[in-house]
N, C-alpha and C. Protein backbone atom coordinates (compact mmCIF):
# COMPACT_ATOMS: atom_id res chain seq x y z
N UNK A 1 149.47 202.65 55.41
CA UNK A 1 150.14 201.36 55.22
C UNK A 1 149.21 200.43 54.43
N UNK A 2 149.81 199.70 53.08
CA UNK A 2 148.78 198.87 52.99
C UNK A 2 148.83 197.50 53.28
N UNK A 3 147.47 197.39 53.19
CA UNK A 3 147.06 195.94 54.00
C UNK A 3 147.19 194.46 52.98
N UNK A 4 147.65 193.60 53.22
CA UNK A 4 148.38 192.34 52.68
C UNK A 4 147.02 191.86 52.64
N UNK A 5 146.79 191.28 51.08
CA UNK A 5 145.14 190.87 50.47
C UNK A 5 145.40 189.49 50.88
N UNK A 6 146.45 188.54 51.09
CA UNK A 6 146.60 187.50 51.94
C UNK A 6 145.83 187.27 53.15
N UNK A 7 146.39 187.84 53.87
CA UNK A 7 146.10 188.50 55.21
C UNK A 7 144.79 188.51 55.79
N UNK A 8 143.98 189.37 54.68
CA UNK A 8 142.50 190.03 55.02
C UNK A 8 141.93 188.72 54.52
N UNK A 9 142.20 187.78 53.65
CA UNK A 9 141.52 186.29 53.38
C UNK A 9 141.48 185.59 54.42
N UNK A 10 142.69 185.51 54.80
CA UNK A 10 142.94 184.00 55.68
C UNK A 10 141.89 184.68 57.19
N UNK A 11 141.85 186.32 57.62
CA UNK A 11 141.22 186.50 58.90
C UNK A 11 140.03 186.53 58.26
N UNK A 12 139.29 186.74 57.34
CA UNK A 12 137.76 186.30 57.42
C UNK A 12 137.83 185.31 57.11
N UNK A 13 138.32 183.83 56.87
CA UNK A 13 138.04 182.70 56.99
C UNK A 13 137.46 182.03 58.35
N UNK A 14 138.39 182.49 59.27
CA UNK A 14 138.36 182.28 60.49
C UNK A 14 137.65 182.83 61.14
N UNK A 15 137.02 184.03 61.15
CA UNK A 15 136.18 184.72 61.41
C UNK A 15 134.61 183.90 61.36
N UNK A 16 134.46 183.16 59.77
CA UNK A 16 133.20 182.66 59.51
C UNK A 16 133.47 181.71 60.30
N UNK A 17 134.51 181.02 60.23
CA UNK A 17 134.65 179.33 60.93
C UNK A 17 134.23 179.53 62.44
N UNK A 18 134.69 180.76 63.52
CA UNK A 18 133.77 180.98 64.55
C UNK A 18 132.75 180.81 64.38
N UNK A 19 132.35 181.45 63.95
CA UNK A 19 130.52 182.04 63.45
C UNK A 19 129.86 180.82 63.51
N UNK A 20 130.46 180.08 62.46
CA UNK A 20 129.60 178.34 62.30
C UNK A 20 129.73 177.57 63.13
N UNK A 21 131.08 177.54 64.01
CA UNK A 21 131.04 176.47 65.53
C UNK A 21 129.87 177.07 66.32
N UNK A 22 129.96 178.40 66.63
CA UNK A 22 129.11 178.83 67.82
C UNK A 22 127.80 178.54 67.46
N UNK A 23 126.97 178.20 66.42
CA UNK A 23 125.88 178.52 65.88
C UNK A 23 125.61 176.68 65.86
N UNK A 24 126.73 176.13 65.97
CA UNK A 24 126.59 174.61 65.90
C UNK A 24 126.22 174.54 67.51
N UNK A 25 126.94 174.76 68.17
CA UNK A 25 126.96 174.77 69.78
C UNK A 25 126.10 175.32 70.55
N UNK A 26 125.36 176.39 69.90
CA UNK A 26 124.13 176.78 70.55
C UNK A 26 122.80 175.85 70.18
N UNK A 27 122.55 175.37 68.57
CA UNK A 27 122.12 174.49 68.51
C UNK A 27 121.71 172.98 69.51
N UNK A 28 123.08 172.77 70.03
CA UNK A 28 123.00 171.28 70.13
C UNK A 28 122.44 171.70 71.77
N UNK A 29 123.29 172.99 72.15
CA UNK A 29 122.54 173.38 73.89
C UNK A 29 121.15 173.18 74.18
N UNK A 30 120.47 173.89 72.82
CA UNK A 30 118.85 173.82 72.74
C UNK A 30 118.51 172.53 72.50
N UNK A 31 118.57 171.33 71.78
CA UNK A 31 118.33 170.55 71.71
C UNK A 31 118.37 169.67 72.99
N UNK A 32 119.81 169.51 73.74
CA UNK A 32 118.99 168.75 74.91
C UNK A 32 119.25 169.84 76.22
N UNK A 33 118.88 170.70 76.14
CA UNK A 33 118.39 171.49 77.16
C UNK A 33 116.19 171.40 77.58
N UNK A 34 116.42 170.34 76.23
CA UNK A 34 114.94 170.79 76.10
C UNK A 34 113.82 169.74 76.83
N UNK A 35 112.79 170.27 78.09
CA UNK A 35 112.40 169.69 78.55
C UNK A 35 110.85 168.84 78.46
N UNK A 36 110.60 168.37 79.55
CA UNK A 36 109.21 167.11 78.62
C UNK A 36 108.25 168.05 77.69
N UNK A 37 107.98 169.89 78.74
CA UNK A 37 106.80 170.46 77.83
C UNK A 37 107.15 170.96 76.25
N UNK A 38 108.58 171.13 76.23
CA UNK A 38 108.76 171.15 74.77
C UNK A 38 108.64 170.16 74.02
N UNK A 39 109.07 168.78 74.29
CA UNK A 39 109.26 167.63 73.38
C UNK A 39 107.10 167.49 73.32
N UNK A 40 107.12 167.55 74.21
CA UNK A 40 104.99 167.35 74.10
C UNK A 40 104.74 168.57 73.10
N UNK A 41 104.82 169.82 73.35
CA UNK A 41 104.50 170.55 72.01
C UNK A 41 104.91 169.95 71.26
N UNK A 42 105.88 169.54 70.69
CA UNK A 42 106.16 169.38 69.37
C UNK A 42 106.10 168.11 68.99
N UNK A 43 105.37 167.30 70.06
CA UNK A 43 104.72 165.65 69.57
C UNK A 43 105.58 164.50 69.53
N UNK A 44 106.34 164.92 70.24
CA UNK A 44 107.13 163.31 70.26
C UNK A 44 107.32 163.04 71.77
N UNK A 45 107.31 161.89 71.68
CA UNK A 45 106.90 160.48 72.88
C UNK A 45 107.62 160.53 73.89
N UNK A 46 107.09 161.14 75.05
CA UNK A 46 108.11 161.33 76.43
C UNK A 46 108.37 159.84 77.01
N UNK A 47 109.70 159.95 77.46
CA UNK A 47 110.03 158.40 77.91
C UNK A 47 111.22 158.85 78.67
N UNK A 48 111.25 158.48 79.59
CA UNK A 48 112.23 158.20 81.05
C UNK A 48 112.75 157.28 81.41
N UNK A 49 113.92 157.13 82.19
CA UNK A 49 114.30 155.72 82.38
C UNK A 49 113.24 155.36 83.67
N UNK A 50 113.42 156.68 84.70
CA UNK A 50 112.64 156.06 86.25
C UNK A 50 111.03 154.90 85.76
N UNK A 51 110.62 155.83 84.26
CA UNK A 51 109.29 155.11 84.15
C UNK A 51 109.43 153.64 83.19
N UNK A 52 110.75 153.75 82.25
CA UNK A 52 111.11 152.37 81.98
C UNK A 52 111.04 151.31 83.28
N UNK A 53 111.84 151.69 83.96
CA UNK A 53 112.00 150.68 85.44
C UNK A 53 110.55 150.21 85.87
N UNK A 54 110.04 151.44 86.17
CA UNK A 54 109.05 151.18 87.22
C UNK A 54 108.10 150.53 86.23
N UNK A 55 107.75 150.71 85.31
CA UNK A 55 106.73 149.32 84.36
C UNK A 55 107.18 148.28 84.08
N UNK A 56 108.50 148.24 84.72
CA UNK A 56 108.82 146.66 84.03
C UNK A 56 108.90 145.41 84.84
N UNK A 57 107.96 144.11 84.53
CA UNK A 57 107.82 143.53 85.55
C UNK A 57 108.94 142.83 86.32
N UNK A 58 108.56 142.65 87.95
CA UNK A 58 109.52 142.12 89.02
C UNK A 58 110.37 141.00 88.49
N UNK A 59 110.83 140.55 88.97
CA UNK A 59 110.87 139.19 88.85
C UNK A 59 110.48 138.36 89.95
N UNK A 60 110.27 137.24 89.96
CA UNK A 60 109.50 136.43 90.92
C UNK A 60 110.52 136.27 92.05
N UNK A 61 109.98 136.24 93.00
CA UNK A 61 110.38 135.58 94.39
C UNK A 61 110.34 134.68 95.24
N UNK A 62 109.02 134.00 94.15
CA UNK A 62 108.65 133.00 95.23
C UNK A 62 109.31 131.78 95.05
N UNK A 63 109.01 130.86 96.42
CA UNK A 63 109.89 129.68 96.19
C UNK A 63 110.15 128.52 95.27
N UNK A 64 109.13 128.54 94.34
CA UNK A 64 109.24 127.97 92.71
C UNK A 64 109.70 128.78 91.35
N UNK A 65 110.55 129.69 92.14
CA UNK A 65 111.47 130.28 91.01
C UNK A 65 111.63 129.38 90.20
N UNK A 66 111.43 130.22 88.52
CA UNK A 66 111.71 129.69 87.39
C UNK A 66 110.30 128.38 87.00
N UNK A 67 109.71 128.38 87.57
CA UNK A 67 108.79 127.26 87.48
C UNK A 67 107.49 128.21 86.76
N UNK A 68 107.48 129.37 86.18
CA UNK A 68 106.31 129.49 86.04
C UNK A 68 105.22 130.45 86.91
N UNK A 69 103.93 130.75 86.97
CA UNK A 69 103.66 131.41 87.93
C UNK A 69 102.76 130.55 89.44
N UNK A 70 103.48 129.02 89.15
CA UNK A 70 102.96 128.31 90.34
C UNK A 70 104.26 128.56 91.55
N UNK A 71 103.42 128.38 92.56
CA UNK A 71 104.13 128.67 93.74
C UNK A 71 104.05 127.68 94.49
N UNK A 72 105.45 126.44 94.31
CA UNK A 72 105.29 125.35 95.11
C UNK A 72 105.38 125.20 96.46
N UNK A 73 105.73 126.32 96.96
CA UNK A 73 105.86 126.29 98.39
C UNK A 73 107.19 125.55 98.63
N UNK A 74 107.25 125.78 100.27
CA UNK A 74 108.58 125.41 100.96
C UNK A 74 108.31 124.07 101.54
N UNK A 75 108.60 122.61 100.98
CA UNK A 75 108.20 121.29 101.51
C UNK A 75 108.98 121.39 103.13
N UNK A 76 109.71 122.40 103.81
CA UNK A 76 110.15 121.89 105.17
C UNK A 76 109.09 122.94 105.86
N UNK A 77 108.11 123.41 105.46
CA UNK A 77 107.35 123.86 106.18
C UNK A 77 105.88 123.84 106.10
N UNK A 78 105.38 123.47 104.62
CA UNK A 78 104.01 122.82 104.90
C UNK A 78 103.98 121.55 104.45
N UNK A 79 102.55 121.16 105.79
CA UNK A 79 102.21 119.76 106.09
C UNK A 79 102.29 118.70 104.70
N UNK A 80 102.41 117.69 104.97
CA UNK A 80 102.28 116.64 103.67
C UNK A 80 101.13 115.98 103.32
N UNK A 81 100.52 115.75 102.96
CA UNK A 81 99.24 115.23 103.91
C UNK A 81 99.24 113.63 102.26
N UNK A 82 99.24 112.75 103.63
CA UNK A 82 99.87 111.21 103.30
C UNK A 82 98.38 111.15 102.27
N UNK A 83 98.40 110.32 101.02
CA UNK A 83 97.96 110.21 100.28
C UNK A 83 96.78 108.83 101.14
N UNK A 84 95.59 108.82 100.62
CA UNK A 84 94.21 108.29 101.25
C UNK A 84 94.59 106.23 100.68
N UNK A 85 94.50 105.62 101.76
CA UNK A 85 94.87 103.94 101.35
C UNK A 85 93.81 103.66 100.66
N UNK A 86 94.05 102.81 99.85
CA UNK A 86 93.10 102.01 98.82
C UNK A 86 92.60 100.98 99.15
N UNK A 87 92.11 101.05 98.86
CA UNK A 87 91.15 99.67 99.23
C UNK A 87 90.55 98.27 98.17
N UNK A 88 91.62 97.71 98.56
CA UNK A 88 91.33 96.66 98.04
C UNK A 88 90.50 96.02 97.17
N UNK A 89 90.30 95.59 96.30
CA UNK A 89 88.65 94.56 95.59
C UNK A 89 88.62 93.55 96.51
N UNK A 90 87.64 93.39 96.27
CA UNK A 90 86.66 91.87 97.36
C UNK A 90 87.10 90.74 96.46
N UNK A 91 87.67 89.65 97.23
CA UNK A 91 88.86 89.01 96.28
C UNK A 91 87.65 87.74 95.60
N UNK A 92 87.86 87.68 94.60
CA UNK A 92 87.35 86.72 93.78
C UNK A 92 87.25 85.05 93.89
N UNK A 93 86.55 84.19 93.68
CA UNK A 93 86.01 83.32 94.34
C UNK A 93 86.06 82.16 92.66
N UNK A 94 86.68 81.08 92.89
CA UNK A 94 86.83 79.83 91.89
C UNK A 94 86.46 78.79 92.11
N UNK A 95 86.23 77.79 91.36
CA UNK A 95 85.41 76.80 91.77
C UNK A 95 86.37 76.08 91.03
N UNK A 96 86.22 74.56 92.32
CA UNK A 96 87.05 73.32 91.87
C UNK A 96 86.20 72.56 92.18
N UNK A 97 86.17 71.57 91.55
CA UNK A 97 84.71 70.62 91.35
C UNK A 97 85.23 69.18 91.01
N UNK A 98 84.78 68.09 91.13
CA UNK A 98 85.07 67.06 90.75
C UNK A 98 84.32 66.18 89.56
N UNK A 99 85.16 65.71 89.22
CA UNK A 99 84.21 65.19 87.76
C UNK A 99 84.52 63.39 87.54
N UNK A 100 83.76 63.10 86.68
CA UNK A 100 83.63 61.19 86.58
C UNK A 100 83.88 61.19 85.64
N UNK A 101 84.86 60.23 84.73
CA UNK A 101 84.96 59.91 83.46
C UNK A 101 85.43 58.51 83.37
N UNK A 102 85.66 57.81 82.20
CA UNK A 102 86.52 56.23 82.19
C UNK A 102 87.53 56.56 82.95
N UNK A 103 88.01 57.14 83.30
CA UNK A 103 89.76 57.16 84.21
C UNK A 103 89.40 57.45 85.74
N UNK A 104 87.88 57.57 86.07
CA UNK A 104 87.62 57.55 87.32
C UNK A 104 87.01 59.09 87.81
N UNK A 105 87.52 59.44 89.14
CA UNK A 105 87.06 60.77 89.63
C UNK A 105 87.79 61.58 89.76
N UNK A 106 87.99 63.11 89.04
CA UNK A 106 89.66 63.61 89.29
C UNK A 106 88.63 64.95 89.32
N UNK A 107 89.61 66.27 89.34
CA UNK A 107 89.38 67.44 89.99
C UNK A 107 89.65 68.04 88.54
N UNK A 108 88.77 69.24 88.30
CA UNK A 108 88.46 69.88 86.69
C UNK A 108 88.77 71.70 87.73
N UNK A 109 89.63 72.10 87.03
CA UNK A 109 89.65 73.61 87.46
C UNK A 109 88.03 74.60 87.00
N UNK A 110 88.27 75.86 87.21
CA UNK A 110 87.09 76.42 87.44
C UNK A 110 86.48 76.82 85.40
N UNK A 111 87.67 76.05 84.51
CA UNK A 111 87.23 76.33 82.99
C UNK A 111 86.51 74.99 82.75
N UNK A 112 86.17 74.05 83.98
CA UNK A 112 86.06 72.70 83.82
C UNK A 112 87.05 71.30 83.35
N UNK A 113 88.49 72.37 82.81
CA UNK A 113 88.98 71.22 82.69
C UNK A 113 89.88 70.40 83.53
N UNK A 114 90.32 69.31 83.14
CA UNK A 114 90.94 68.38 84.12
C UNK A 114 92.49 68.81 84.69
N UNK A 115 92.57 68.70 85.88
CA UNK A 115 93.56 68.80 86.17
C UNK A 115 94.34 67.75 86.89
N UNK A 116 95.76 67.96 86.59
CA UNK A 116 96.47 66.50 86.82
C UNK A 116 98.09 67.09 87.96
N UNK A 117 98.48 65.65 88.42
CA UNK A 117 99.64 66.17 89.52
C UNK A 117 100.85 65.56 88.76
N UNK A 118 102.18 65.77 88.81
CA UNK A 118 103.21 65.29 88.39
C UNK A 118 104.32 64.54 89.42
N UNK A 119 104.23 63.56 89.42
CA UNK A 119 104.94 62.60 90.40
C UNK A 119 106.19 62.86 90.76
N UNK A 120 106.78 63.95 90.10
CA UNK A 120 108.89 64.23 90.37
C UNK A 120 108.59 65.30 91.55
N UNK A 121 107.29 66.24 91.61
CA UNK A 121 107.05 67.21 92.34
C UNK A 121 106.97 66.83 93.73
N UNK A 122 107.60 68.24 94.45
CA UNK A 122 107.26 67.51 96.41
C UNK A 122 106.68 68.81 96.57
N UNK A 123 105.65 68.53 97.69
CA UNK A 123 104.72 69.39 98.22
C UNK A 123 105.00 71.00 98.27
N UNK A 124 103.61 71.42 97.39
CA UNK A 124 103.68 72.83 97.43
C UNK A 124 105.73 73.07 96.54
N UNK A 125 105.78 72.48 95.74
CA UNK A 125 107.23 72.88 94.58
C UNK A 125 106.90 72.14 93.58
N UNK A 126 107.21 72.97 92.36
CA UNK A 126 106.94 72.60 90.80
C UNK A 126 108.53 71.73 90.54
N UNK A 127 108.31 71.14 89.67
CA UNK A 127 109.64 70.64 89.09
C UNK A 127 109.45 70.91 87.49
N UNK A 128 108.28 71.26 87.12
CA UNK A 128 107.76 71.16 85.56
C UNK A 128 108.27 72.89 85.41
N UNK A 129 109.35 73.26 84.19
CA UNK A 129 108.87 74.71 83.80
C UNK A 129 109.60 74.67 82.21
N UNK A 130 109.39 75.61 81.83
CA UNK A 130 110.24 76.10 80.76
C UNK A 130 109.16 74.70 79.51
N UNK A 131 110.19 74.25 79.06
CA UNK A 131 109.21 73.06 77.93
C UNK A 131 108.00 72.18 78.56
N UNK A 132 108.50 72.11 79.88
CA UNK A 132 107.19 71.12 80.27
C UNK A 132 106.34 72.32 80.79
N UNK A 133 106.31 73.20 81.21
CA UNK A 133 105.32 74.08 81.69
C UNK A 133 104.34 74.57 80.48
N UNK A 134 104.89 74.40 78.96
CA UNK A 134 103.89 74.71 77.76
C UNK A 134 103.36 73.60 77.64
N UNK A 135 103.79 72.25 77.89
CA UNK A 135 103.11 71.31 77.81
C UNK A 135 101.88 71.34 78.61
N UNK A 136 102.49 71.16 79.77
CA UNK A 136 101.36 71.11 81.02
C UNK A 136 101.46 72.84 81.82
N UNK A 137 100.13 73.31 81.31
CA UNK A 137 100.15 74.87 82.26
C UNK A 137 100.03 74.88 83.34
N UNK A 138 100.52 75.04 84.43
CA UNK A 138 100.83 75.41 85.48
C UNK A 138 98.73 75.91 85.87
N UNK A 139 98.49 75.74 87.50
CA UNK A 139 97.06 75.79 87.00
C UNK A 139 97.46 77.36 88.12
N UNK A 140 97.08 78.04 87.91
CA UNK A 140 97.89 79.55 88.34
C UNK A 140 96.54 80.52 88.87
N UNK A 141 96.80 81.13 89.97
CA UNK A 141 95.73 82.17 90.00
C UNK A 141 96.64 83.78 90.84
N UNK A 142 95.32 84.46 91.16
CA UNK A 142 96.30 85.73 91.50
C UNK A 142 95.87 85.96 93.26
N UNK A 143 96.96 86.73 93.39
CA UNK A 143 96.79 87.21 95.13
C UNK A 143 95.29 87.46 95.17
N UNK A 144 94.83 86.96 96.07
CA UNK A 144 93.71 87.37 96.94
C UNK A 144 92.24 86.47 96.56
N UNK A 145 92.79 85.42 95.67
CA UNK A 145 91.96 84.16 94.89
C UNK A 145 90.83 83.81 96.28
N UNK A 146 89.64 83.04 96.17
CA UNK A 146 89.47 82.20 97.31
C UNK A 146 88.56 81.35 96.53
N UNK A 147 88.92 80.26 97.31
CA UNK A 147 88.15 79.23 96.35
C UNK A 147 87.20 78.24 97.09
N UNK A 148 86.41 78.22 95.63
CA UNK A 148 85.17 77.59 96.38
C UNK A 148 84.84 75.98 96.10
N UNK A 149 85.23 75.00 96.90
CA UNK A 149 85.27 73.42 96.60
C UNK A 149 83.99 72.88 95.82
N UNK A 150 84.06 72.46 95.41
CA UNK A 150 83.07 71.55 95.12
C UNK A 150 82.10 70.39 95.94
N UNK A 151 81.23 69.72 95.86
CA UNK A 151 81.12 69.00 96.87
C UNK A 151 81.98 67.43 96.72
N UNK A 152 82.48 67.10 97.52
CA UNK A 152 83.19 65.95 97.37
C UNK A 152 84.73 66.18 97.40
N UNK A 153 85.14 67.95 96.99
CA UNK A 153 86.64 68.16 97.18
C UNK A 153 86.63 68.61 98.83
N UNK A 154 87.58 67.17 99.41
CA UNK A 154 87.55 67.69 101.08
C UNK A 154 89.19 68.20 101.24
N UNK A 155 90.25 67.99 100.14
CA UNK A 155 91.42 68.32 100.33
C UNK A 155 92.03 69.73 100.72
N UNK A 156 93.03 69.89 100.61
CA UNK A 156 93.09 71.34 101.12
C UNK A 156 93.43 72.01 99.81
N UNK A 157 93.33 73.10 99.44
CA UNK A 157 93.35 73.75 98.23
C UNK A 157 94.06 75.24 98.57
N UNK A 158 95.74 74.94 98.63
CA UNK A 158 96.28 75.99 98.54
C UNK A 158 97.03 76.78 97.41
N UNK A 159 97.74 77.62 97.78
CA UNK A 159 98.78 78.46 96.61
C UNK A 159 100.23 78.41 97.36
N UNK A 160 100.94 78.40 96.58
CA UNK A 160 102.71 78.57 96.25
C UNK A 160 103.38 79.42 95.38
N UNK A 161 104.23 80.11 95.47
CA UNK A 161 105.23 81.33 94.34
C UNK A 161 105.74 80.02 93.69
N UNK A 162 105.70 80.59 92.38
CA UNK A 162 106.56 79.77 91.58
C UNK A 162 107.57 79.94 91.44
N UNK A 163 108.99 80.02 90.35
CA UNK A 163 109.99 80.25 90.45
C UNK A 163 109.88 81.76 89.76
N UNK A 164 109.26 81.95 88.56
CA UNK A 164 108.07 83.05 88.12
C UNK A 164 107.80 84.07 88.41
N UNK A 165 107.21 83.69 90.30
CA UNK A 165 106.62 84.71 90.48
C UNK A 165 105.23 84.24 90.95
N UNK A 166 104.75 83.56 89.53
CA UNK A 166 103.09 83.18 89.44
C UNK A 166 102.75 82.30 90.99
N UNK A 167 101.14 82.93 91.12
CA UNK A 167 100.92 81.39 92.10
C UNK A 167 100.20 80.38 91.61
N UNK A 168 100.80 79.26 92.32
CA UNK A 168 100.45 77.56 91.38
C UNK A 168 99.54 77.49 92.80
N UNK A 169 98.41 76.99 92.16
CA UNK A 169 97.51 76.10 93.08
C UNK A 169 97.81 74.27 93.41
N UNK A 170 97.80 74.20 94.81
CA UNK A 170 98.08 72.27 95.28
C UNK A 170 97.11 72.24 95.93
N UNK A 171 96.78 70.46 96.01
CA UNK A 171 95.83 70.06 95.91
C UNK A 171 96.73 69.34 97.46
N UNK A 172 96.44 69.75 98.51
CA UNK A 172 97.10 69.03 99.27
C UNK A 172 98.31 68.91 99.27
N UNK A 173 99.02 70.12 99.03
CA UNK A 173 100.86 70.20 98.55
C UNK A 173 101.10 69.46 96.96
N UNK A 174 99.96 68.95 96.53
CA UNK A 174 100.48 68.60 95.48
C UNK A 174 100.22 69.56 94.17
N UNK A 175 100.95 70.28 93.56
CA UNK A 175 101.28 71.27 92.24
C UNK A 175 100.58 70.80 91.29
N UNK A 176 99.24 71.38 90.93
CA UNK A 176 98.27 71.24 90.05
C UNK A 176 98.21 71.99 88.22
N UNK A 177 98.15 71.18 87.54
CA UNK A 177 98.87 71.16 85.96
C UNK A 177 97.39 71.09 84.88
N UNK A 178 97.30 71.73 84.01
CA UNK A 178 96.25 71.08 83.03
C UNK A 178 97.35 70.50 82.43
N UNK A 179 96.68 70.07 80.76
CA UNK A 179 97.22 69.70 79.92
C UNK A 179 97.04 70.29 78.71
N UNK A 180 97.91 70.28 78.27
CA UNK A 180 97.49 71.33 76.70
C UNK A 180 96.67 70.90 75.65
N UNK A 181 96.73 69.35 75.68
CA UNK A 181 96.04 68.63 74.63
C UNK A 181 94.69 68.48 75.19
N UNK A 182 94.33 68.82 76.28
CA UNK A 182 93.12 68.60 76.65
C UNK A 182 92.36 69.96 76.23
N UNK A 183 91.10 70.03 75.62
CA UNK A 183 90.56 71.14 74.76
C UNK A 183 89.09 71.49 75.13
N UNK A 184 88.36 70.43 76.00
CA UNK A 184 87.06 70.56 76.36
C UNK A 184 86.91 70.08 77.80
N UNK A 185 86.11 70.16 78.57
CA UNK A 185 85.86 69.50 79.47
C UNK A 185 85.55 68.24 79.46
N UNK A 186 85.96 67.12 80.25
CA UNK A 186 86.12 65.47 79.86
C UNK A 186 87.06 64.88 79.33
N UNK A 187 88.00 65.94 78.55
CA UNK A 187 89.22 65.17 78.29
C UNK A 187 90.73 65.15 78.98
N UNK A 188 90.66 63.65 79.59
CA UNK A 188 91.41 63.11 79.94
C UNK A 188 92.68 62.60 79.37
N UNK A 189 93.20 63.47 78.22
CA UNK A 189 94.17 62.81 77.36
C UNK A 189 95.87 62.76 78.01
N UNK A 190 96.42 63.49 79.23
CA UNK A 190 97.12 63.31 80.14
C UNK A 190 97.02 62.38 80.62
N UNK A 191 96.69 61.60 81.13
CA UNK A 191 96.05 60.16 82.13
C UNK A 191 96.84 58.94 81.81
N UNK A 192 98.42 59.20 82.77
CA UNK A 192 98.86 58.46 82.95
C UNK A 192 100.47 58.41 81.84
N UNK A 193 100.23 59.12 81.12
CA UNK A 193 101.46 60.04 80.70
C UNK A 193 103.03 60.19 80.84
N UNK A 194 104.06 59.16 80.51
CA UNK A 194 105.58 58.98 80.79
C UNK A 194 105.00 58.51 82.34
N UNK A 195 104.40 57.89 82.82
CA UNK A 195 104.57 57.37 83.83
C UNK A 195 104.73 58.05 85.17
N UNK A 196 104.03 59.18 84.80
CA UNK A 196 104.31 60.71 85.81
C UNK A 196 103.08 61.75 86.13
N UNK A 197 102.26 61.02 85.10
CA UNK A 197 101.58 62.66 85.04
C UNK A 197 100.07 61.45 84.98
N UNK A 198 99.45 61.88 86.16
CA UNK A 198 97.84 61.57 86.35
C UNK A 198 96.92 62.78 86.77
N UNK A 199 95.60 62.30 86.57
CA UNK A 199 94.33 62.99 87.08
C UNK A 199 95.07 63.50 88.65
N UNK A 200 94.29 64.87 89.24
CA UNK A 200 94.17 64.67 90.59
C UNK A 200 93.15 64.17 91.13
N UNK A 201 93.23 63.98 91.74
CA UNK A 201 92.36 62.58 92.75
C UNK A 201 91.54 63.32 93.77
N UNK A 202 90.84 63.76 94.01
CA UNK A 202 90.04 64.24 95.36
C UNK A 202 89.91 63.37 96.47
């Protein structure tokens, strides 16, 4: 019988096309069949996941997560420990003194100059601020002042809050003022002033 030359083509086509799958498929078996001592013979870089994991660092736990590698701790369980009180400065010491000029004997703050009272004022309260307070400065010191009289000042020499804030020194409740025009010690150029504004008087 003869054999159809069709026939005998198309079955060795198929024939090779086996041939080349199986030869693909045994290939790819060997390839990852293949374990660490083969990939080390032949020089390339063994790597695992178990050993990915296990080198890779934790993450933190402690109670300043995210902060870094400080560990602030748990504030409901360690002590606080109250910060050490301060201590004060040794409070500073001014001198009020009395002085003689043509207008008589009046009281000079501790820059020497004169200081004067304003007649609208009632004890220990300013009535002078804002335009008259640049005129006449307020004679002002700070918490913990102490002052040292002069001889001849027997009045009482306290402090008052201003509206401010600041403390105004009185001379016996009375609200003690320089003057702006006054520039040296001795000048008396306030003295007697709208009919309001004199020396203080010791």
């Amino acid at each position: 019988m003869r054999e159809n030359p069709e026939r005998t083509r198309t079955s060795r086509h198929l024939v090779l096309a086996v041939i080349a799958t199986s030869a693909l498929l045994v290939g790819a078996c060997s390839a990852t069949g293949a374990g660490p001592s083969d990939a080390a013979e032949s020089g390339a870089p063994v790597t695992s996941a178990s050993a990915a994991v296990s080198e890779a660092p934790s993450a933190s736990t402690s109670s300043g997560g995210g902060r870094g590698d400080y560990d602030y701790g748990d504030p409901s369980t360690e002590a606080i420990e109250a910060p050490a009180e301060s201590t004060a400065p040794e409070s500073a010491t001014i001198a009020v003194n009395p002085a003689t000029g043509p207008v008589g004997t009046y009281l000079t703050g501790p820059d020497g100059l004169t200081l004067y009272t304003f007649a609208p004022d009632s004890p220990n309260a300013s009535t002078c601020d804002g335009g008259c307070a640049e005129a006449w400065p307020p004679f002002t010191v700070t918490v913990g002042i102490e002052f040292a009289p002069g001889d001849g000042v027997d009045g009482e020499l306290t402090t008052f809050p201003r509206a401010d804030g600041t403390l105004q020194v009185a001379y016996d409740g009375a609200p003690l003022y320089y003057f702006a025009n006054d520039t040296t010690p001795g000048d008396t150029n306030g003295q007697g002033l709208g009919g309001n504004w004199f020396v203080a008087e010791p």
